[in-house]
Protein backbone atom coordinates (compact mmCIF):
# COMPACT_ATOMS: atom_id res chain seq x y z
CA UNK A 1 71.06 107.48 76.66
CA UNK A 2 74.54 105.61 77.49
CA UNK A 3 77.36 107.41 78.86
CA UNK A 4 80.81 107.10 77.82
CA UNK A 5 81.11 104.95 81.28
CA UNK A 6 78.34 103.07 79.88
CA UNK A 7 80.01 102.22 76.58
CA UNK A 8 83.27 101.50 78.51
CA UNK A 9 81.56 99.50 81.09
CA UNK A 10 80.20 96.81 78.59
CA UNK A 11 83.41 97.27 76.75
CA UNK A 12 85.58 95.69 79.20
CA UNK A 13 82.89 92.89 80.27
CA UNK A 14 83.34 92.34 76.40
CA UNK A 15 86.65 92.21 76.56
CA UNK A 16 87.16 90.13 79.67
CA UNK A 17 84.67 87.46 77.53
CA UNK A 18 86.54 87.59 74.95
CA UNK A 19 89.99 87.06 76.40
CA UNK A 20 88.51 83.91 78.82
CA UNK A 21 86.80 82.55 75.97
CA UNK A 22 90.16 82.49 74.35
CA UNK A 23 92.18 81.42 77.19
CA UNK A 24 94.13 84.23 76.45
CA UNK A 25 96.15 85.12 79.29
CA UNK A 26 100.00 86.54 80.24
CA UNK A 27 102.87 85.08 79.17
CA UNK A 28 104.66 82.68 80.74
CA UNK A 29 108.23 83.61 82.57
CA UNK A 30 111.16 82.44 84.10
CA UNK A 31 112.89 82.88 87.22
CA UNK A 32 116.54 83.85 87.81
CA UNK A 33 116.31 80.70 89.68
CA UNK A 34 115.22 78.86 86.45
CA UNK A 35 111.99 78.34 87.75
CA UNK A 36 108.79 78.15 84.85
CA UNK A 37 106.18 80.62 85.84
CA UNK A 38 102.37 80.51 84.08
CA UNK A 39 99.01 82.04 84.40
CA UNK A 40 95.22 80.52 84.71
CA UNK A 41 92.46 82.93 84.51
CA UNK A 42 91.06 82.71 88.11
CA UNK A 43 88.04 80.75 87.80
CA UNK A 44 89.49 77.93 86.76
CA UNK A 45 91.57 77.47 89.64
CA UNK A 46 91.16 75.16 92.41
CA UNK A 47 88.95 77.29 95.37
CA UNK A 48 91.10 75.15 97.98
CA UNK A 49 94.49 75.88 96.72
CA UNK A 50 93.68 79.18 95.85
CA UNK A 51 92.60 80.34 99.51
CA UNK A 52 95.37 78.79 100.58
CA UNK A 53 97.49 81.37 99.23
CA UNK A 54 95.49 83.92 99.58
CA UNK A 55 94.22 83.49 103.43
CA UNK A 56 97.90 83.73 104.25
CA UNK A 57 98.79 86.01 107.19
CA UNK A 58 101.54 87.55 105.10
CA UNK A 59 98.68 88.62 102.52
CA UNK A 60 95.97 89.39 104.65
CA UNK A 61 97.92 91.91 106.67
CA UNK A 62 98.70 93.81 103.72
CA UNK A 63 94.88 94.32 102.01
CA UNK A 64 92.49 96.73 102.83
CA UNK A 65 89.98 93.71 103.59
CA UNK A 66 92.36 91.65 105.72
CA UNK A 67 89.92 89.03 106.84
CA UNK A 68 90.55 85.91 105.13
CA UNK A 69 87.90 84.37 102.48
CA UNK A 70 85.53 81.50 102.94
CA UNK A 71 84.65 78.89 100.09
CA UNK A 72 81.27 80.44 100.47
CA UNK A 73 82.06 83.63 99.85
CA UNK A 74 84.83 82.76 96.66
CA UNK A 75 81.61 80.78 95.27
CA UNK A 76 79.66 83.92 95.10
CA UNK A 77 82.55 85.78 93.39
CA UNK A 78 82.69 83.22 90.98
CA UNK A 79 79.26 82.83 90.49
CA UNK A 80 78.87 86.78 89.46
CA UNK A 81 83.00 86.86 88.12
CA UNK A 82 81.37 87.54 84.33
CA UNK A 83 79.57 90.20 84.99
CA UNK A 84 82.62 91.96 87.16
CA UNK A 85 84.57 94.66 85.78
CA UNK A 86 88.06 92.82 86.63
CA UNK A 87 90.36 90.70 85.44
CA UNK A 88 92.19 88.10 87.72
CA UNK A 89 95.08 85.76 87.26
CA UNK A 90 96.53 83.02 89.70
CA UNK A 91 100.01 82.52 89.24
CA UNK A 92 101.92 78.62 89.19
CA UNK A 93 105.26 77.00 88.82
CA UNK A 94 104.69 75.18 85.31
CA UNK A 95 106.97 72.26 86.71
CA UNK A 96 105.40 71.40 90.03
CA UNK A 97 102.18 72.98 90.07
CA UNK A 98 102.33 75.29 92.76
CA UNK A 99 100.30 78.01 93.75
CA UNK A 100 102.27 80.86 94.07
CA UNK A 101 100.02 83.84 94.06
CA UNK A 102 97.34 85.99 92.60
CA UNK A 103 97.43 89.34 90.41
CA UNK A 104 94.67 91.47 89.21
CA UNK A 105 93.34 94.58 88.06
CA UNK A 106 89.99 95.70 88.95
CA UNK A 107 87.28 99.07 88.52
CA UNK A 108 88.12 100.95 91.99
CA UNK A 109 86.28 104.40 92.73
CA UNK A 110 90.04 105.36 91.71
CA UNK A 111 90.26 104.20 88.52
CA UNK A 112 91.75 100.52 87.33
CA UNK A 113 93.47 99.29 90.39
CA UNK A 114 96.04 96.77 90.45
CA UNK A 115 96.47 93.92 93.16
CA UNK A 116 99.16 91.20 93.69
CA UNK A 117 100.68 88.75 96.35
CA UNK A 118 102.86 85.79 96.32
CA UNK A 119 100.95 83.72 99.16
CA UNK A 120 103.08 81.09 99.09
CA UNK A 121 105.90 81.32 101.61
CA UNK A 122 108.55 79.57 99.28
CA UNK A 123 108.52 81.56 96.34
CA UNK A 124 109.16 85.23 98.46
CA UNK A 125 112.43 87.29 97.95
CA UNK A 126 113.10 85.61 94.58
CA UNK A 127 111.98 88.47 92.34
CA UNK A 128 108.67 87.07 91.04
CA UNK A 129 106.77 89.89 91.90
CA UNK A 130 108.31 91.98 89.44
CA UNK A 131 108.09 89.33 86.86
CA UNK A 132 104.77 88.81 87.62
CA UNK A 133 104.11 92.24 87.60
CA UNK A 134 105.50 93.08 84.10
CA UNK A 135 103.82 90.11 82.79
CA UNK A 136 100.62 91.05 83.36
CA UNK A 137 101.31 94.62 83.04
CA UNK A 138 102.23 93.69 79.38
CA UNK A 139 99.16 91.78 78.61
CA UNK A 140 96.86 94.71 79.98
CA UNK A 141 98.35 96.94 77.54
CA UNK A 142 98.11 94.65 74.85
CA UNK A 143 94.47 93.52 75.65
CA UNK A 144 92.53 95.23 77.12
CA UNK A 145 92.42 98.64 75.32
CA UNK A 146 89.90 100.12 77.65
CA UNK A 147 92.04 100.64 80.11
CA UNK A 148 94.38 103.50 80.31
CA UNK A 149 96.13 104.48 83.35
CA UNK A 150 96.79 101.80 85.66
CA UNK A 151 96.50 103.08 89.95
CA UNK A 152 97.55 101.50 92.75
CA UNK A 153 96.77 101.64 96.01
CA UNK A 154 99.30 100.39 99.11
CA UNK A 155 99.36 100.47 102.69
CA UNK A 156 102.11 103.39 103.95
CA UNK A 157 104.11 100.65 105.44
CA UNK A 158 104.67 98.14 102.90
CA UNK A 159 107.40 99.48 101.30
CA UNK A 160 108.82 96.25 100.16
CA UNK A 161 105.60 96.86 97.65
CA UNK A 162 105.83 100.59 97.65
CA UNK A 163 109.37 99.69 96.20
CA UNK A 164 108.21 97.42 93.90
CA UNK A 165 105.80 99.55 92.15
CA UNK A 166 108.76 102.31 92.05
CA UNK A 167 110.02 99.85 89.87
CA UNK A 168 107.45 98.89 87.61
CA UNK A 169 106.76 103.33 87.21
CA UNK A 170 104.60 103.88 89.61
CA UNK A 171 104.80 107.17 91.31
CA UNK A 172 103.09 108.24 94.56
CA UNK A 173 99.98 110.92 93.89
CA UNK A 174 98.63 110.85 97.47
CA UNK A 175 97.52 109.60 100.88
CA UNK A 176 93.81 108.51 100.59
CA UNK A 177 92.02 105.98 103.24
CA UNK A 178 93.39 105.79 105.92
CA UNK A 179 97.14 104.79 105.60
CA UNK A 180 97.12 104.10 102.13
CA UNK A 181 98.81 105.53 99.11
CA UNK A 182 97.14 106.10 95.83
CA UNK A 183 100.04 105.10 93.26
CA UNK A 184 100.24 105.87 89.65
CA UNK A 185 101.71 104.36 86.37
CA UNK A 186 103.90 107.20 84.89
């Protein structure tokens, strides 16, 4: 007999089929520097640009799995990506084609987790993160029903993201891991 974890399980691979089937994803946004920001689901970006920006020292040293990915090892992600309960976005400029960073949101023992970074060096301090952030906040809410409460989880010393998520209504519940916060969506 299927649980209701079951039911939600398949519901969100579903969903996720659905939505890249439809090449739905977040809505586009621009920068208080004027810059055009847009989304590609994940696998269809380009592995090498994509590492890039996500091998970054900056990012690395801020995730609870800081060592940086092989082409290998994205391969395998991608090859299983389908049947994952998670939903990932790269970010680009829509004029130059840039690689500016990743978001997602992703089945954690804690509930739907979200992730982000801006790997690339020249598009930090200008705000996007919060864009970003809303963006795909918005197109969660509107999409994928399954999902409820949105959690995150950031290091104890990365307030500059700690700040951020204050922002977007996040609210600290509690230290779990080691040096970690378990964050909320009020």
């Amino acid at each position: 007999m299927k649980t209701k974890q079951d039911v939600i399980h398949q519901d969100i691979i579903k969903t996720k089929i659905f939505l890249i089937k439809k090449e739905k994803v977040p809505e586009d946004f621009t920068s208080s520097q004027g810059n055009i920001f847009q989304w590609i689901w994940l696998p269809s970006s380009n592995v090498m640009e994509l590492l890039n920006i996500r091998n970054k020292e900056h990012v690395l040293s801020n995730m609870r799995n800081s060592l940086p990915l092989t082409k290998e090892m994205h391969m395998d992600f991608l090859y299983k990506y389908n049947s994952l309960h998670r939903f990932d976005f790269v970010l680009l400029n829509k004029d130059n084609g840039d690689y500016v960073g990743g978001i997602n949101i992703t089945l954690t023992d804690y509930g739907f987790e979200i992730g982000k970074y801006i790997g690339n060096e020249n598009y930090l301090g200008q705000g996007i993160s919060y864009l970003m952030s809303e963006s795909f906040i918005s197109f969660v809410k509107e999409n994928i029903k399954e999902i409820k409460k949105i959690i995150a989880v950031t290091k104890q010393d990365n307030f500059i993201n700690i700040n951020l998520n204050f922002k977007l209504g996040f609210k600290i519940v509690q230290p779990i891991e080691q040096n970690y916060w378990l964050m909320e969506m009020k």
